[in-house]
N, C-alpha and C. Protein backbone atom coordinates (compact mmCIF):
# COMPACT_ATOMS: atom_id res chain seq x y z
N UNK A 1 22.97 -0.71 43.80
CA UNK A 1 24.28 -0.54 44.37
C UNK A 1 24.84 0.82 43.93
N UNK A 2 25.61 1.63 44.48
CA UNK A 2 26.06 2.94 44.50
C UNK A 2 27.05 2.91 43.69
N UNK A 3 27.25 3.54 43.01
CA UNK A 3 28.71 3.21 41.40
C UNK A 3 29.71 3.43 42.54
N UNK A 4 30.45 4.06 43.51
CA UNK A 4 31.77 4.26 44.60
C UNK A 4 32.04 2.29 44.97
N UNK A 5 30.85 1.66 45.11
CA UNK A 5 31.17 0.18 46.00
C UNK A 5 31.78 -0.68 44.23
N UNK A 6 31.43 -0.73 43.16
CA UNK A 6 32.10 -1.30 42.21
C UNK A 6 33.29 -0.82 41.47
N UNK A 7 33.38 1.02 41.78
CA UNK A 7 34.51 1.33 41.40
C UNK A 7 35.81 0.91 42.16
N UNK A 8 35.60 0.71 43.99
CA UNK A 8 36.72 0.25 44.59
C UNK A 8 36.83 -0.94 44.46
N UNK A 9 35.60 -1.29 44.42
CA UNK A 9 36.27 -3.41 44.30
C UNK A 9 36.94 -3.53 43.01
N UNK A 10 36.68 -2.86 41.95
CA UNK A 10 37.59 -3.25 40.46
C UNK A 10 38.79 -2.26 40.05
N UNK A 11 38.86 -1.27 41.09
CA UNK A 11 39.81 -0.32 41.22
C UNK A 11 39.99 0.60 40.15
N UNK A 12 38.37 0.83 39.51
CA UNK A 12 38.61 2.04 38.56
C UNK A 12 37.99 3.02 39.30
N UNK A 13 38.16 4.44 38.35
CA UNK A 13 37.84 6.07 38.87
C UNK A 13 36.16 6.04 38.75
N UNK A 14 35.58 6.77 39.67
CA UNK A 14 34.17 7.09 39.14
C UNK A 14 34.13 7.71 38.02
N UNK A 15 34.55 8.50 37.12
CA UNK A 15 34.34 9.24 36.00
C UNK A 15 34.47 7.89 34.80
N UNK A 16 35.65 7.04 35.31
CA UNK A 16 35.59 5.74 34.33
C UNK A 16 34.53 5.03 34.18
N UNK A 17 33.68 5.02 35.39
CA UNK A 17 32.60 4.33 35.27
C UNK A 17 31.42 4.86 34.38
N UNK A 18 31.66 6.23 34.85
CA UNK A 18 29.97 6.77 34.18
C UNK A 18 30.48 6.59 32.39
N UNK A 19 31.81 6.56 32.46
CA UNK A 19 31.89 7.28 30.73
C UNK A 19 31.90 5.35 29.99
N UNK A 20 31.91 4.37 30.88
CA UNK A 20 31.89 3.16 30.48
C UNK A 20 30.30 3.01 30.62
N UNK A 21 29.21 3.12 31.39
CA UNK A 21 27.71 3.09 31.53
C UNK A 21 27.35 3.55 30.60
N UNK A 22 27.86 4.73 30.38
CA UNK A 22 27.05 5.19 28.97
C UNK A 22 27.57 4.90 27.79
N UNK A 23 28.79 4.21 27.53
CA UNK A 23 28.99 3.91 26.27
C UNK A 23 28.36 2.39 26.41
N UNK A 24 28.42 1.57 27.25
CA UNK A 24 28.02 0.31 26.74
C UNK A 24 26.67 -0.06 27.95
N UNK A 25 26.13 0.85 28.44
CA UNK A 25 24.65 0.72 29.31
C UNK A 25 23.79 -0.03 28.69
N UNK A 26 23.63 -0.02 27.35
CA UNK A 26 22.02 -0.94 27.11
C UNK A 26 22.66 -2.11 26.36
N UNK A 27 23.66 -2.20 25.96
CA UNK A 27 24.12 -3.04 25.31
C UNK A 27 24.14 -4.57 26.47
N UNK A 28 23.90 -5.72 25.56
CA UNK A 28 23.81 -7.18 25.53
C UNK A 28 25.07 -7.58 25.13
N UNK A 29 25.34 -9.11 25.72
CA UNK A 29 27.18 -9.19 25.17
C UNK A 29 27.13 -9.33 23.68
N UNK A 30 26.00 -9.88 22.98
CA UNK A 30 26.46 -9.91 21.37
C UNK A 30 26.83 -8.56 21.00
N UNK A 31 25.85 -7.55 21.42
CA UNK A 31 26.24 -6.57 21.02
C UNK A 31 27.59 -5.92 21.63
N UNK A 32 27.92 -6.16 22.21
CA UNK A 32 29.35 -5.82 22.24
C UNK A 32 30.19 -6.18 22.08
N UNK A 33 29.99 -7.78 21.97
CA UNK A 33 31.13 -8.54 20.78
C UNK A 33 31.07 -7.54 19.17
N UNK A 34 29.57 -7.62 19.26
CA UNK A 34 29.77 -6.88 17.66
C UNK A 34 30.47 -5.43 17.64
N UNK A 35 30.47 -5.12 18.65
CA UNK A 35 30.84 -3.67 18.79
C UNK A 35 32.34 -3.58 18.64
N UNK A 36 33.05 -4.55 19.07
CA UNK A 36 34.50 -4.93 19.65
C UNK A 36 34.81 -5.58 18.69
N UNK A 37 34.34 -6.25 17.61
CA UNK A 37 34.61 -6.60 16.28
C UNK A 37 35.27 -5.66 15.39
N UNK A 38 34.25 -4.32 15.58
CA UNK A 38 34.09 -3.51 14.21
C UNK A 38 34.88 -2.48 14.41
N UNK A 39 35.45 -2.72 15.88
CA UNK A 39 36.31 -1.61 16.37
C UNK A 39 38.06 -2.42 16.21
N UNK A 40 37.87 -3.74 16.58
CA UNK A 40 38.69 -4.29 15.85
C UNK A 40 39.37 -4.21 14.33
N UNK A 41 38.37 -4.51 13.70
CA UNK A 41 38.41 -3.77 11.89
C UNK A 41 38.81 -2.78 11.76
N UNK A 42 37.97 -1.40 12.40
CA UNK A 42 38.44 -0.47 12.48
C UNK A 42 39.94 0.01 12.28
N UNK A 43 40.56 -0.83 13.81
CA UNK A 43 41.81 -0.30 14.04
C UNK A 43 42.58 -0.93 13.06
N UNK A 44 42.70 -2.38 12.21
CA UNK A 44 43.25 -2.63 11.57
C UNK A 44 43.36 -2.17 10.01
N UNK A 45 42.20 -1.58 9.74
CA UNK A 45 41.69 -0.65 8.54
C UNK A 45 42.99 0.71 8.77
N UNK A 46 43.11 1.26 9.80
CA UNK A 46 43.58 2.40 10.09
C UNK A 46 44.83 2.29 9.94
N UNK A 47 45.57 1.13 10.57
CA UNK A 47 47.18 0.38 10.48
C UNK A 47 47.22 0.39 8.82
N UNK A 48 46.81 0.13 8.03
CA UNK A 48 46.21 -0.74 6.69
C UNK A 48 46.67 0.72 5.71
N UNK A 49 46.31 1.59 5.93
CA UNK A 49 45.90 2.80 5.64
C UNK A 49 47.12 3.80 5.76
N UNK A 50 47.65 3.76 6.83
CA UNK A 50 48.73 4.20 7.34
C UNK A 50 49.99 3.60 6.48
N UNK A 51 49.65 2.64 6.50
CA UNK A 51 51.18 1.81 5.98
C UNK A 51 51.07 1.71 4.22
N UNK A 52 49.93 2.15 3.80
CA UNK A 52 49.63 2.33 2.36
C UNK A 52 50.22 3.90 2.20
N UNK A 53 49.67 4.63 3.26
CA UNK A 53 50.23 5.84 2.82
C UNK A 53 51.99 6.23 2.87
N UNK A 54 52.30 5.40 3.53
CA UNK A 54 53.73 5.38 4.12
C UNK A 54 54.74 5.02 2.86
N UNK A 55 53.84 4.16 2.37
CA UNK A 55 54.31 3.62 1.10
C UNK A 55 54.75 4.25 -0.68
N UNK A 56 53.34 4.90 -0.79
CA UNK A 56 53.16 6.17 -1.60
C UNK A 56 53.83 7.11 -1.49
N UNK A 57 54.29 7.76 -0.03
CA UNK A 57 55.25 8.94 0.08
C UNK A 57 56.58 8.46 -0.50
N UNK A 58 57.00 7.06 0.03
CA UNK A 58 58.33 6.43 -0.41
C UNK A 58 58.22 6.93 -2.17
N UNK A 59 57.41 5.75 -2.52
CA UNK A 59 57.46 5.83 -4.15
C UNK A 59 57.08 6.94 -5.18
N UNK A 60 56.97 8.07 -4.01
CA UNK A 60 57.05 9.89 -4.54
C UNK A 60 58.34 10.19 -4.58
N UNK A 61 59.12 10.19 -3.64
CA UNK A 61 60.49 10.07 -3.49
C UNK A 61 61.39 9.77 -4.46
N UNK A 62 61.16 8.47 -4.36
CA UNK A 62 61.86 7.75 -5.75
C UNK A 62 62.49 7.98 -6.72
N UNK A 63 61.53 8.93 -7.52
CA UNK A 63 62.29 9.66 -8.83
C UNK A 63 62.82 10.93 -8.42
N UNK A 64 62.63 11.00 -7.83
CA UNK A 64 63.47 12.52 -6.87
C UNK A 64 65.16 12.34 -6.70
N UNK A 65 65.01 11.06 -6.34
CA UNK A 65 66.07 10.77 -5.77
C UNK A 65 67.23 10.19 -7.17
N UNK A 66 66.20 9.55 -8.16
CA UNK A 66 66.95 8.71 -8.54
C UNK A 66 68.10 9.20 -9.78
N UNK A 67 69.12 9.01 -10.25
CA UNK A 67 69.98 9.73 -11.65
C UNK A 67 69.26 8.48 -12.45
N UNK A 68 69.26 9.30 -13.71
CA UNK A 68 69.03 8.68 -15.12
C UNK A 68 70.19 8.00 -15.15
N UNK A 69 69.35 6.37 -15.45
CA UNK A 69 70.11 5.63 -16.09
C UNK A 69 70.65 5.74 -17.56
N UNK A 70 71.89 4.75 -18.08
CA UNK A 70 72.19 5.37 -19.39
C UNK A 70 71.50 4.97 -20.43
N UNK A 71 71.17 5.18 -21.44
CA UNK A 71 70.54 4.62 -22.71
C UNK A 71 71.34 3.37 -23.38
N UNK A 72 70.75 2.66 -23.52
CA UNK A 72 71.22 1.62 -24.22
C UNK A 72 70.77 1.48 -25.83
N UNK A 73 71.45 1.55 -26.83
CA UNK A 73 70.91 1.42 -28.29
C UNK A 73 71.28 -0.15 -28.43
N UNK A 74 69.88 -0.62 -29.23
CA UNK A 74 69.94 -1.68 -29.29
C UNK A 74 69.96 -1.96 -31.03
N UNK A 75 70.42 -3.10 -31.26
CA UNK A 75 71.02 -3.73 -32.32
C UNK A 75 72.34 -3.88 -32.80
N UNK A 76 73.01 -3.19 -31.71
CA UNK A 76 74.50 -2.97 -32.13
C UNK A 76 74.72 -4.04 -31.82
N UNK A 77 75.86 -4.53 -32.33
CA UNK A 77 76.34 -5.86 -32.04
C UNK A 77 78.18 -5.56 -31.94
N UNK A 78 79.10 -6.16 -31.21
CA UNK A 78 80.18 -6.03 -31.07
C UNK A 78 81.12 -7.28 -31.15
């Protein structure tokens, strides 16, 4: 079948097609479950990562921001 007759019936671009053939052409569905797993992970690794770093910049900040508290001497009694 000519890639133009499956690109109109599913209404994608020919360039979508070739760049989808060659990323997943020899692949079997496990393997692209597994593929779609790790890309899954991936993206959540990356969220994961992001929001760790997001975090660290905060608690750089921190003492930047913060005034010295006062000293407290202890044993006095009143």
């Amino acid at each position: 079948m000519p890639a133009p007759e499956p690109c109109r019936e599913h209404g994608i671009g020919s360039a979508t097609f070739y760049k989808l053939r060659a990323r997943y052409g020899g692949m079997d569905a496990s393997m692209m479950s597994n593929m779609k797993a790790l890309e899954d992970g991936n993206r959540r690794l990356k969220r994961m990562f992001t929001d760790l770093s997001r975090q660290a910049d905060l608690l750089r900040e921190v003492p930047e921001k913060m005034t010295p508290l006062p000293t407290v001497r202890q044993g006095i009694t009143t």
